[in-house]
Protein backbone atom coordinates (compact mmCIF):
# COMPACT_ATOMS: atom_id res chain seq x y z
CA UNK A 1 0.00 0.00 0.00
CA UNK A 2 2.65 2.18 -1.49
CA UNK A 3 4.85 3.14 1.84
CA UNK A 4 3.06 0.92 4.27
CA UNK A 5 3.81 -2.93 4.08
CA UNK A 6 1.80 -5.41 6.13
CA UNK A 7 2.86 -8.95 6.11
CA UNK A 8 1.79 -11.91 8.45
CA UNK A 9 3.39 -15.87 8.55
CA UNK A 10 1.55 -18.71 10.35
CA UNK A 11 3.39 -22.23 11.39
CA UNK A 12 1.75 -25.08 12.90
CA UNK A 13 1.87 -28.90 13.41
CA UNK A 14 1.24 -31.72 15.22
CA UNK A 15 3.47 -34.58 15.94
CA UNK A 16 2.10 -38.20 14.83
CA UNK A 17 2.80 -41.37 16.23
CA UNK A 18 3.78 -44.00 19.36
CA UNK A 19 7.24 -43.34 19.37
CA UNK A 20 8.59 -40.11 17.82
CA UNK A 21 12.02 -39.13 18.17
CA UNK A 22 13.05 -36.00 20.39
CA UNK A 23 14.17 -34.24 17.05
CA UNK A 24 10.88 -34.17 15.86
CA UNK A 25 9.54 -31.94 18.66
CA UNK A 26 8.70 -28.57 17.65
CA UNK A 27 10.92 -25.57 19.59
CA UNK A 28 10.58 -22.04 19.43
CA UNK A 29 12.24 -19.21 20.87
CA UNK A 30 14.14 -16.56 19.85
CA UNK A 31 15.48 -16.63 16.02
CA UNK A 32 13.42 -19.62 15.73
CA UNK A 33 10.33 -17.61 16.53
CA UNK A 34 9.13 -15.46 19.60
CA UNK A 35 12.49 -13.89 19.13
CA UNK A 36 11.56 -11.95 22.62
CA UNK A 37 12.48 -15.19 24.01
CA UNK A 38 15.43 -17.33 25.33
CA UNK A 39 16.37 -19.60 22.52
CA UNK A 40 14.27 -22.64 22.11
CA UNK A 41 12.64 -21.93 25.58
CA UNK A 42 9.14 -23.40 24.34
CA UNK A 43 8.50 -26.67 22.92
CA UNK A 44 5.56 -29.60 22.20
CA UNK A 45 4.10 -31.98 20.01
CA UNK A 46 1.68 -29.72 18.94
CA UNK A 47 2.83 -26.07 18.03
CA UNK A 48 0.88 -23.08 16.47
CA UNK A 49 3.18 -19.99 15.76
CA UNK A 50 1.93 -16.53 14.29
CA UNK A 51 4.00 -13.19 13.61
CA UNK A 52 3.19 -9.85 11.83
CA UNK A 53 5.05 -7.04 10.61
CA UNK A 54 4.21 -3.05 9.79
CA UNK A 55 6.68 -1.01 7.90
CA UNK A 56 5.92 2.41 7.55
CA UNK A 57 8.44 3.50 4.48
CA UNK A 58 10.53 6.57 5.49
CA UNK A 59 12.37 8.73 3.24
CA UNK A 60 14.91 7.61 0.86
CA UNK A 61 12.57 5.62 -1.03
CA UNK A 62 14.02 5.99 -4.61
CA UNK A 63 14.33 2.80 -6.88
CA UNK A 64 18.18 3.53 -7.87
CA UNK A 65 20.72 1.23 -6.51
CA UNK A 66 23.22 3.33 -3.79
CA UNK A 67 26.12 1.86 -5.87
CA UNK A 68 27.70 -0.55 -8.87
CA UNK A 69 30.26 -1.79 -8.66
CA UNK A 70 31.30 -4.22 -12.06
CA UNK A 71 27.97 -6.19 -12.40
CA UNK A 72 26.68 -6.06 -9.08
CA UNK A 73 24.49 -3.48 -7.34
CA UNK A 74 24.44 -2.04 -4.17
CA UNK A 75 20.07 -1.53 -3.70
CA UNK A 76 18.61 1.40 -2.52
CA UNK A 77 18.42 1.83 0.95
CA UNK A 78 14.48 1.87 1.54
CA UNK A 79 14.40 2.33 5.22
CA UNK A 80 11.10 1.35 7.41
CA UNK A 81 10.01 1.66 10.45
CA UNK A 82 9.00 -1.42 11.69
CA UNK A 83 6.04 -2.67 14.26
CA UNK A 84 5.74 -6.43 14.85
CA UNK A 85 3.56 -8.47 17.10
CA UNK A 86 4.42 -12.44 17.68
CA UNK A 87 2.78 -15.23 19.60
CA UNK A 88 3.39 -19.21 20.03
CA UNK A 89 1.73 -21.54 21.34
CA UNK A 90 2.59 -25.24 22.50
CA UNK A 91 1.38 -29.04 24.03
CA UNK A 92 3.51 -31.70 24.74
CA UNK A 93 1.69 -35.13 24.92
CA UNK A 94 2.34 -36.36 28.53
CA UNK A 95 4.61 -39.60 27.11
CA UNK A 96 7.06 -36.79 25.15
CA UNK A 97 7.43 -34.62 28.23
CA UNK A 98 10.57 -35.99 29.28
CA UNK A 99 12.10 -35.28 26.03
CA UNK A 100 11.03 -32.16 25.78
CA UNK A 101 12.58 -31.37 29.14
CA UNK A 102 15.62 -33.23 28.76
CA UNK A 103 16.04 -30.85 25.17
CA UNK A 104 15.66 -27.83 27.75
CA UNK A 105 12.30 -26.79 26.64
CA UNK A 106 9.15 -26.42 27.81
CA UNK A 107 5.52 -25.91 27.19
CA UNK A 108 3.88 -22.86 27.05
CA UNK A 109 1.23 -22.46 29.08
CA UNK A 110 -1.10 -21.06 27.36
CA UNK A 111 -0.06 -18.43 24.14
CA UNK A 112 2.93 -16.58 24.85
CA UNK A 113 3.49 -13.22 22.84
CA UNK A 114 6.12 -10.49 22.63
CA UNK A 115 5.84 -6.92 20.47
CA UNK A 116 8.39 -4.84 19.11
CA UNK A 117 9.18 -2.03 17.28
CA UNK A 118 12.37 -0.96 14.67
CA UNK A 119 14.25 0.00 11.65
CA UNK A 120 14.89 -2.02 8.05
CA UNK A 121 16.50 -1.25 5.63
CA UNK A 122 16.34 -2.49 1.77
CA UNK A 123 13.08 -2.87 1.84
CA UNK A 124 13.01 -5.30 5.06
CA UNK A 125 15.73 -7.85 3.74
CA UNK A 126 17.90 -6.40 7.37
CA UNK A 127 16.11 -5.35 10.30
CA UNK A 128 17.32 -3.50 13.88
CA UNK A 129 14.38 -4.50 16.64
CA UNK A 130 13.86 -4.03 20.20
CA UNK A 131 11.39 -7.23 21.11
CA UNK A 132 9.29 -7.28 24.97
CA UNK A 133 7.81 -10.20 25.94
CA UNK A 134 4.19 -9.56 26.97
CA UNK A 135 4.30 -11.41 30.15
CA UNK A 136 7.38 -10.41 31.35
CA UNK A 137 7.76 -8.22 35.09
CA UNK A 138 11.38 -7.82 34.57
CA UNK A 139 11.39 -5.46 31.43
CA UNK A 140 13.87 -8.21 29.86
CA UNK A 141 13.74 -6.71 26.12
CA UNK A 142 16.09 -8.31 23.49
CA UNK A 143 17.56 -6.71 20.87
CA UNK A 144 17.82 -8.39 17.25
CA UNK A 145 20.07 -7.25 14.55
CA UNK A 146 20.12 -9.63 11.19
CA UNK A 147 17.76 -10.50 7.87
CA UNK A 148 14.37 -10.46 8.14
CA UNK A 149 13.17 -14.16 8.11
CA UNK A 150 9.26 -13.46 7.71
CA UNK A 151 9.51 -14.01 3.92
């Protein structure tokens, strides 16, 4: 919608059968989703996982590359500022829960979501993003700097 990009991504499964391995356990948690989370902190046979994204283009938005250089291009810089919402949610069948806590995971609980806000750049191929965890007291915000992986 010329500056303003919305774009949403939605993962879920279910584990299926008597005796499934611990690698096929679904974990989440921090690059691998609820990024406002320890790293694989959540886990389950049964995993739903949602995230959206706002960018609100901000000046330079031209369409020429910053630089070339032989054949290849530098692209324009396209900032955005970025708003982004994510929640997971997770079961572990009771037979699996061992695994699940001997992989350091855990259920959880109910949906856990985190919100942040940002800055990308090239039109959101690498982002800058302060993420909070909704249920967290502490005020434990994490910081992520890398590509964008809701593509």
């Amino acid at each position: 919608l010329g500056p303003i990009t919305i774009a949403a991504r939605g993962d879920a499964g279910h584990v299926f059968g008597e005796k499934v391995p611990p690698q096929k356990l679904f974990r989440f948690g921090s690059v691998e989703g609820l990024r406002g989370y320890e790293a694989n902190e959540f886990g389950g046979s049964t995993a739903a996982l949602g995230r959206a994204r706002l960018l609100l283009g901000i000046p330079p938005r031209g369409a020429q590359p910053l630089a070339r250089i032989g054949l290849f291009l530098i692209p324009p810089l396209r900032p955005a500022l970025v708003l982004l919402g994510e929640t997971g949610w997770t079961e572990v069948e009771e037979d699996l829960a061992d695994e699940l806590v001997r992989l350091g995971s855990r259920p959880t609980d109910g949906a856990r979501s985190s919100y942040g806000y940002g800055l990308s750049l090239f039109d959101d191929a690498i982002t800058i993003e302060r993420l909070i965890p909704f249920d967290d007291e502490d005020g434990d915000a994490r910081w992520y700097v890398g590509l964008t992986y809701w593509y």
